[in-house]
Protein backbone atom coordinates (compact mmCIF):
# COMPACT_ATOMS: atom_id res chain seq x y z
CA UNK A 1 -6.64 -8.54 10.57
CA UNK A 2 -7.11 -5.23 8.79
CA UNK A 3 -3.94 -3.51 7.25
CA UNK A 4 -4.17 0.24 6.41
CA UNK A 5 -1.89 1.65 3.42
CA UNK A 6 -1.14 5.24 4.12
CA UNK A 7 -0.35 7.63 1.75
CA UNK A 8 -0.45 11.60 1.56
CA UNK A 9 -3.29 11.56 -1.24
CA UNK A 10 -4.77 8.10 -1.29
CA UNK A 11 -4.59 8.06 -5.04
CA UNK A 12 -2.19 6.07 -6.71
CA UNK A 13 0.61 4.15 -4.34
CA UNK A 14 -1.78 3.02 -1.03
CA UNK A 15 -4.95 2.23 -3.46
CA UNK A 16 -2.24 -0.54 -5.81
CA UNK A 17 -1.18 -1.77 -2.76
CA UNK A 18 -5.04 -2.61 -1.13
CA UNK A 19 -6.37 -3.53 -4.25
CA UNK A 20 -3.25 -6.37 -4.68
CA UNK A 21 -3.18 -7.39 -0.90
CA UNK A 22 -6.99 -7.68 -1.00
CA UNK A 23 -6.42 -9.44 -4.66
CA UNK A 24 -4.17 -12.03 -3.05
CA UNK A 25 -4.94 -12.20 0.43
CA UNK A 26 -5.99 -15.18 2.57
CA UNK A 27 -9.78 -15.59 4.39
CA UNK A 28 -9.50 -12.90 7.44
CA UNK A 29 -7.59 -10.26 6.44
CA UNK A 30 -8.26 -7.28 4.53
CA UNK A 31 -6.82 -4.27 3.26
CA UNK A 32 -7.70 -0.41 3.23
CA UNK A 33 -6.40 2.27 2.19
CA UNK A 34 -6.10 6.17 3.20
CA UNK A 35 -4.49 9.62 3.02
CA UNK A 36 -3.36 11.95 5.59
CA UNK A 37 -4.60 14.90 2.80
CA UNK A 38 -6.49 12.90 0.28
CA UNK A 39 -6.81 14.07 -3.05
CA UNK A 40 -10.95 12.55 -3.26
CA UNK A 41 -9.96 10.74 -6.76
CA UNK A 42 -8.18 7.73 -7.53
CA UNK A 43 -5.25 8.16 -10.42
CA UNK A 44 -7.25 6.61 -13.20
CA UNK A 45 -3.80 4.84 -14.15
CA UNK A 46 -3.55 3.47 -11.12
CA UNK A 47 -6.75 1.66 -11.82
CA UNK A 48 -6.22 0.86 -15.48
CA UNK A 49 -3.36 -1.04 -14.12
CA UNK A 50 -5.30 -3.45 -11.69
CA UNK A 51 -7.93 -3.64 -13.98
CA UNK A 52 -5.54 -5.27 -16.32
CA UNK A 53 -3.98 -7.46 -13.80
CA UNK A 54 -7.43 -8.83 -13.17
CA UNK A 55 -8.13 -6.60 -9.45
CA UNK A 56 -11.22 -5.19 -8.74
CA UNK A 57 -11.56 -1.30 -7.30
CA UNK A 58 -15.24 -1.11 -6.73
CA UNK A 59 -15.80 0.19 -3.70
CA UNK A 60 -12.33 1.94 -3.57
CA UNK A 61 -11.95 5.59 -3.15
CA UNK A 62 -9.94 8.36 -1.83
CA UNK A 63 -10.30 8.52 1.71
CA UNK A 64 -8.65 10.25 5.19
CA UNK A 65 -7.73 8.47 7.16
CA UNK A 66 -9.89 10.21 9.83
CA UNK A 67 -12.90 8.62 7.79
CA UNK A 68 -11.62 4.55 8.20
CA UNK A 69 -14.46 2.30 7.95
CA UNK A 70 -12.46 0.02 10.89
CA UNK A 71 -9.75 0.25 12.53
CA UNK A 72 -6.32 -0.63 11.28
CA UNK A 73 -4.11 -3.50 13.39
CA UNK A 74 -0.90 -3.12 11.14
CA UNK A 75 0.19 0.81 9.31
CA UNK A 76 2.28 0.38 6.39
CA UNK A 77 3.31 3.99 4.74
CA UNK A 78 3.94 4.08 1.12
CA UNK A 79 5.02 7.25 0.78
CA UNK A 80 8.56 7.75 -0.37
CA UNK A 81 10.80 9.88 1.95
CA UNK A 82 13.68 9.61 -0.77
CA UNK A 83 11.01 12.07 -3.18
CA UNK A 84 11.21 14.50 -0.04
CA UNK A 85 7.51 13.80 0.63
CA UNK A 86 6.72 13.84 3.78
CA UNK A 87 5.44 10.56 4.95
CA UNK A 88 2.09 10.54 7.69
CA UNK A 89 2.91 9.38 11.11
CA UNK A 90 -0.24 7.31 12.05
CA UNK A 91 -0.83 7.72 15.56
CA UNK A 92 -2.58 4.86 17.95
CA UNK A 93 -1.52 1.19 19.15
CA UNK A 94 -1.25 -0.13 15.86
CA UNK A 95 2.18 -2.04 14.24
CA UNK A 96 3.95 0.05 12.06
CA UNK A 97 6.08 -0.45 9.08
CA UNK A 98 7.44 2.29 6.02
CA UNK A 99 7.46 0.40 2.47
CA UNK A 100 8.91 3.28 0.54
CA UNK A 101 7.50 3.78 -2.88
CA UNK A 102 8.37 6.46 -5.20
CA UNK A 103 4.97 7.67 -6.90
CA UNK A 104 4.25 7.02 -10.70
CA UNK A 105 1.74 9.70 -10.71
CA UNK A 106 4.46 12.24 -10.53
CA UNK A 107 6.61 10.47 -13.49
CA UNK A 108 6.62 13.35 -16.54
CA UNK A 109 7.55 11.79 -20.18
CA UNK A 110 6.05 9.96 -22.73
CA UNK A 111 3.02 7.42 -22.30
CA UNK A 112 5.64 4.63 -22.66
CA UNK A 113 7.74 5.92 -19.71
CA UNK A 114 4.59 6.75 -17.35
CA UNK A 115 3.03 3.49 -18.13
CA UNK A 116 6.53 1.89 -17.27
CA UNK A 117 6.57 4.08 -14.13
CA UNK A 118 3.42 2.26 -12.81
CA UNK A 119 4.51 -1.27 -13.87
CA UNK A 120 7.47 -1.10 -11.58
CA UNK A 121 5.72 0.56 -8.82
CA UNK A 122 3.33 -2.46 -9.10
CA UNK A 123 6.08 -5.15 -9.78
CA UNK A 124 7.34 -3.91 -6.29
CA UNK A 125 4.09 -3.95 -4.44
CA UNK A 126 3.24 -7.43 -5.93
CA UNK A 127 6.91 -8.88 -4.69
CA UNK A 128 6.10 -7.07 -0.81
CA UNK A 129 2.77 -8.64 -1.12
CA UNK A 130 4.24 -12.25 -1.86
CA UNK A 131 6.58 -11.91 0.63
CA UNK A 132 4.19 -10.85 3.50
CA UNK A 133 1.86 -13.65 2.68
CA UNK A 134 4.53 -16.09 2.75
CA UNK A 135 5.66 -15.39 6.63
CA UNK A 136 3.76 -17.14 9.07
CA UNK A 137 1.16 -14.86 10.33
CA UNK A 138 -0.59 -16.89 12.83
CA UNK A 139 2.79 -17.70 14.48
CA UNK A 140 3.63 -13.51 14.01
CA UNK A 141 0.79 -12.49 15.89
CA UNK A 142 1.63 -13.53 18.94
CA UNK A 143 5.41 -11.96 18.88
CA UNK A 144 5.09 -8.11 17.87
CA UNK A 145 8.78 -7.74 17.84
CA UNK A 146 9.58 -10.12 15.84
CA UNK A 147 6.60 -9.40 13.05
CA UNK A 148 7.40 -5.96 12.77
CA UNK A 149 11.16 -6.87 12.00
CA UNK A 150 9.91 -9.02 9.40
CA UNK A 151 7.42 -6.01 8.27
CA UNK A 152 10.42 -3.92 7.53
CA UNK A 153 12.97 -6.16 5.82
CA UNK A 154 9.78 -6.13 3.24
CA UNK A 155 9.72 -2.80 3.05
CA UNK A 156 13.17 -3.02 1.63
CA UNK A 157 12.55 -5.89 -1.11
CA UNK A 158 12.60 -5.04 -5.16
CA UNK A 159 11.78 -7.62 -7.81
């Protein structure tokens, strides 16, 4: 199963959450990540962070979503409609969920409150990412309904 994180830019928000679901995830499923407008560099904080929390990026980099090296079976949007972004509406027969993120990269203040920015973005990814691996995807897959229901009471979850 691949799942697609969907951003605007593809530089910060979608590229933590593929590098943790990909960090964490079991045999068979894999994550990618795009933008609708990507910027064409990853937010160098962004990858400090996983770096430090022990998550490979090589490979990773900002993409369009027109440019997907396969094609996406689940859609989750980062983007956070609460910033007044406006969130991309991926279009074909895929499962779609929003997981709401407000983006660190456009935190202004000291190093301290930046850094602390990214650490909660993370600590929110990391607790969706726990809870999607702990549902039981074999038995999801066959009921669409009842996955994506479970897809967006995620989407809602802080640490």
């Amino acid at each position: 199963m691949n799942i697609l994180f969907l951003c605007t830019g593809n530089s910060c928000r979608s590229v933590l959450s593929e590098g943790t679901f990909n960090h964490l995830a079991p045999e068979g499923w894999q994550a990618i990540s795009a933008g609708s407008q990507p910027t064409g560099t990853l937010h160098p904080r962004a990858v400090a962070l996983l770096h430090r929390k022990g998550i490979s990026t090589e490979g990773y980099y900002s993409k369009s979503w027109d440019d997907l090296p396969v094609t996406p079976d689940i859609v989750v949007t980062v983007c956070s409609s609460a910033a007044g972004e406006t969130c991309p509406a991926y279009l074909g027969p895929v499962l779609r969920t929003h997981w709401g993120l407000d983006d660190p990269g456009h935190v202004v203040g000291t190093d301290e409150q930046i850094e602390a920015a990214f650490e909660r973005t993370y600590a929110i990814i990391l607790a969706r990412m726990h809870a999607f691996l702990a549902l039981p995807l074999e038995e999801l897959q066959a009921d669409r309904n009842r996955f994506k229901t479970e897809l967006d009471r995620i989407g809602t979850l802080l640490p």
